[in-house]
C-alpha atoms as a PDB file:
ATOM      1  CA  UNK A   1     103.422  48.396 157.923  1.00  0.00           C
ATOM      2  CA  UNK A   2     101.164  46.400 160.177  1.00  0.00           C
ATOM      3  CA  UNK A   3      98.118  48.653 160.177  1.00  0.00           C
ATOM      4  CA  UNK A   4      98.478  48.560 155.917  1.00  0.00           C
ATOM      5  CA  UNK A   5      98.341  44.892 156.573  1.00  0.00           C
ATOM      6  CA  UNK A   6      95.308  45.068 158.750  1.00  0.00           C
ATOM      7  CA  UNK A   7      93.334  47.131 157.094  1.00  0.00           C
ATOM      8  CA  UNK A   8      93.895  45.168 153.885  1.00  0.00           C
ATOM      9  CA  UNK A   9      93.072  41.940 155.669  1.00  0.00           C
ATOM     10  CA  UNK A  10      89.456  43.176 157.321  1.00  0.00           C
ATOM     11  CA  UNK A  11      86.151  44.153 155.464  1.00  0.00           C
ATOM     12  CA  UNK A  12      86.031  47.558 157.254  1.00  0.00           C
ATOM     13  CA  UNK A  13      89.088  49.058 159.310  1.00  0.00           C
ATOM     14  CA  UNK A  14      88.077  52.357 161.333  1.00  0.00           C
ATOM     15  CA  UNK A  15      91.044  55.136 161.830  1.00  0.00           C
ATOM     16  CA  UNK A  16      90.969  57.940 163.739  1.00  0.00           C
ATOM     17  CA  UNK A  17      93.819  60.704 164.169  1.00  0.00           C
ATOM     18  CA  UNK A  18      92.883  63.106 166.396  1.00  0.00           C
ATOM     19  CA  UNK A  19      94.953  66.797 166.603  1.00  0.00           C
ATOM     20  CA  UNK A  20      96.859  66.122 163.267  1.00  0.00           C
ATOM     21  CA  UNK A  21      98.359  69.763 163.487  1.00  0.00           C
ATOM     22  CA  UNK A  22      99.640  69.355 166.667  1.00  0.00           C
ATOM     23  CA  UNK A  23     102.911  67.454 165.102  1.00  0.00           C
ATOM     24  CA  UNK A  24     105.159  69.857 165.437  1.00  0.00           C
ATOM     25  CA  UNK A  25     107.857  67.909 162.948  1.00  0.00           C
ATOM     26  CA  UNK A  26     106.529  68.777 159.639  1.00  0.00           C
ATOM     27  CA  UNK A  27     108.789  66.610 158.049  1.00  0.00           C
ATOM     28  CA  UNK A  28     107.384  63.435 160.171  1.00  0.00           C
ATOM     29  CA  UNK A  29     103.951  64.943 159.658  1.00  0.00           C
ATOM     30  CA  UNK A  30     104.528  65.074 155.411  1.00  0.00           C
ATOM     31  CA  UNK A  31     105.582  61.389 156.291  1.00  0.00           C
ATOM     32  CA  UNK A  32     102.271  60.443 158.695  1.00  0.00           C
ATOM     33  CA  UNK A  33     100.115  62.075 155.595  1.00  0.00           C
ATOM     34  CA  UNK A  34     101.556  60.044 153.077  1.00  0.00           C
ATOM     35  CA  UNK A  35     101.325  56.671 155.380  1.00  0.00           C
ATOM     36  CA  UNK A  36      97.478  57.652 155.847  1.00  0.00           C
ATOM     37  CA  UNK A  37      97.432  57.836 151.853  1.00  0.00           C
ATOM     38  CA  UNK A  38      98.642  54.471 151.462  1.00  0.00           C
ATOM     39  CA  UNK A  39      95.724  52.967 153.499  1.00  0.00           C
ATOM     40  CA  UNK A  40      93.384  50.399 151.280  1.00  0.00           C
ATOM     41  CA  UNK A  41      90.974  52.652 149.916  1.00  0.00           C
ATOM     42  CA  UNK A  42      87.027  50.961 150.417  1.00  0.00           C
ATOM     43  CA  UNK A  43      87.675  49.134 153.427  1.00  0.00           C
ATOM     44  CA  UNK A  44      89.544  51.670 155.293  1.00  0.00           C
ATOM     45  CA  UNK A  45      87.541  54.555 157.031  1.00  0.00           C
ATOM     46  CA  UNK A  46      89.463  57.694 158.080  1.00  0.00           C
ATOM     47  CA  UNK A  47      89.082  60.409 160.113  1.00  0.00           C
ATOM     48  CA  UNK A  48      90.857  63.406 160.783  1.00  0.00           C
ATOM     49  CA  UNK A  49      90.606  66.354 163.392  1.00  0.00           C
ATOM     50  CA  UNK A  50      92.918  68.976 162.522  1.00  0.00           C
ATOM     51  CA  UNK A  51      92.579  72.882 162.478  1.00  0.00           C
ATOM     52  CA  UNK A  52      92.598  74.210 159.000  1.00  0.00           C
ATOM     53  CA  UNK A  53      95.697  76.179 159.303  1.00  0.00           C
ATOM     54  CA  UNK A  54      98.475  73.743 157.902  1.00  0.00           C
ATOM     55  CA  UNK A  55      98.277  73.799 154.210  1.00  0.00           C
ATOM     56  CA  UNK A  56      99.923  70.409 153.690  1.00  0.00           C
ATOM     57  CA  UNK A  57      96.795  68.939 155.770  1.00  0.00           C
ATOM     58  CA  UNK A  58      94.178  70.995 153.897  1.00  0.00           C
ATOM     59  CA  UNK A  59      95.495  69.815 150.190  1.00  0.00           C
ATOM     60  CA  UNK A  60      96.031  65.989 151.540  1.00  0.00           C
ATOM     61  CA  UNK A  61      92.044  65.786 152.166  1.00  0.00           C
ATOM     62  CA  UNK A  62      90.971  68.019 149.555  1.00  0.00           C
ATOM     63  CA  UNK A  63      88.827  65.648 147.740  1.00  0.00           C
ATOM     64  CA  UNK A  64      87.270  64.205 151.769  1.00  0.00           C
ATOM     65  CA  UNK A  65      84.307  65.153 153.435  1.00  0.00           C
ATOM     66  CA  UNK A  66      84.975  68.204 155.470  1.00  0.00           C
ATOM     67  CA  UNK A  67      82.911  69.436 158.600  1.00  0.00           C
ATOM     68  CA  UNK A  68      84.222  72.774 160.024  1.00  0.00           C
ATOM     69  CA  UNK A  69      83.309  73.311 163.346  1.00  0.00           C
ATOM     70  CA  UNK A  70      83.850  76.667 165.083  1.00  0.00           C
ATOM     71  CA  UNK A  71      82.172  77.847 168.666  1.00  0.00           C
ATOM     72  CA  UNK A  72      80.033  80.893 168.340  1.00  0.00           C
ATOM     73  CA  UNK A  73      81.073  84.412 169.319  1.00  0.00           C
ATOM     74  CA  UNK A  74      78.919  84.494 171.673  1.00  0.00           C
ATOM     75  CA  UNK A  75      80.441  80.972 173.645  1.00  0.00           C
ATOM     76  CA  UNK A  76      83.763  82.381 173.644  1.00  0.00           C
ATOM     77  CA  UNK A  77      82.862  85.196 174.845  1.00  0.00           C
ATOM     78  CA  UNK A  78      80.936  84.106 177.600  1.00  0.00           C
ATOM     79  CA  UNK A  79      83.954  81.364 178.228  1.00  0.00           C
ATOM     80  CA  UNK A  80      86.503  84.377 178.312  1.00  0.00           C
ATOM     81  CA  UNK A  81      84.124  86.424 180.682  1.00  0.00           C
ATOM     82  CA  UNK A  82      83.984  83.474 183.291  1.00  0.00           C
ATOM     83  CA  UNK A  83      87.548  83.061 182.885  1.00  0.00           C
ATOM     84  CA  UNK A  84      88.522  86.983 183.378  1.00  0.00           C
ATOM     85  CA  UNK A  85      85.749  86.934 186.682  1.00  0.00           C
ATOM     86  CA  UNK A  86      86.935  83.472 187.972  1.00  0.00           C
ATOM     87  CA  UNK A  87      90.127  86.077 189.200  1.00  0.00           C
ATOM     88  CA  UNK A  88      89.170  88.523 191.617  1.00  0.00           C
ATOM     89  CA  UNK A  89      92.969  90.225 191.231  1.00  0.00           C
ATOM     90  CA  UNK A  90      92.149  90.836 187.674  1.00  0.00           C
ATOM     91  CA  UNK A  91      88.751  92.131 187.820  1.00  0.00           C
ATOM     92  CA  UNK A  92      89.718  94.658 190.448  1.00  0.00           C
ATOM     93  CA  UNK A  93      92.653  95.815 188.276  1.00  0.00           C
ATOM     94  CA  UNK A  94      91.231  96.031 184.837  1.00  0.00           C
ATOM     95  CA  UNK A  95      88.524  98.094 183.425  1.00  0.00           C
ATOM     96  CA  UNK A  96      85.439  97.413 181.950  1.00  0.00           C
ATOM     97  CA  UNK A  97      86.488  99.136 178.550  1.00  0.00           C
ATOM     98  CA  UNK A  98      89.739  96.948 178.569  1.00  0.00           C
ATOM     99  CA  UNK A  99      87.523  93.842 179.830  1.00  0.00           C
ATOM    100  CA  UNK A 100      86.002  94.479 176.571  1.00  0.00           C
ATOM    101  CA  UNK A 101      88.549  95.033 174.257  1.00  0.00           C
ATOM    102  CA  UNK A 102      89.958  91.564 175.339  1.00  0.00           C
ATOM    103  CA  UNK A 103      87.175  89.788 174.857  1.00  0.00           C
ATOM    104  CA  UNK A 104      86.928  91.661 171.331  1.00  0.00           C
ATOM    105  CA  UNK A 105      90.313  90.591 170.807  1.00  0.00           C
ATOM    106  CA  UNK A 106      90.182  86.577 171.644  1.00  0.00           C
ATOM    107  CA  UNK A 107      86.861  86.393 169.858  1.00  0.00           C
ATOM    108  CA  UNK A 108      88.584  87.920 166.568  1.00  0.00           C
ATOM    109  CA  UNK A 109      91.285  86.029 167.297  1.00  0.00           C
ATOM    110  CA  UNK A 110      89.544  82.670 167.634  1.00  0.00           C
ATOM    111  CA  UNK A 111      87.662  82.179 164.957  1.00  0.00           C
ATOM    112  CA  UNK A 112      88.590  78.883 162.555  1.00  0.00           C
ATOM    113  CA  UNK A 113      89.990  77.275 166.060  1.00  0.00           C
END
């Protein structure tokens, strides 16, 4: 494959996949993983966003660097709480109790997103 060949042909190649989970096929995805495998290890420099909820992901990078990075409770709930107030229809319907509760919910929700 052409970037195989380029990254074999340069001193340092730079590759960035952003949103790995987000391919849906998980057969092309087992594919894509396997291509990123093949890349020339030393001159090749990967990186790869992906949430950590597709095991076949996880075990590929098992032996890479790994940064998790995860928004406070308290920025998600203040983002939710904008959102819910940014809707005047809503806020006049709902109560504060059940204002709470989703907020309570999304943050549990959220977390490793």
């Amino acid at each position: 494959m052409l970037l195989v060949t380029l990254c074999s042909e340069r001193e340092r190649t730079y590759v960035i996949v952003d949103a790995l989970d987000q391919c849906e096929a998980s057969n092309e995805r087992r594919s894509f993983l396997l291509f990123l495998q093949s890349l020339p290890y030393g001159s090749t420099r990967l990186l790869v966003t992906s949430r950590p909820n597709h095991e076949e992901i996880y075990y590929t990078f098992t032996t890479a660097s790994q940064i998790k990075i995860a928004a406070p409770d308290s920025e998600i709930e203040r983002f939710v709480t904008e959102k819910m107030e940014e809707r005047k229809e809503f806020v006049e319907r709902v109560t504060q109790d059940l204002k709470s509760q989703i907020i309570s919910m999304i943050c549990a929700r959220a977390s490793d997103m």
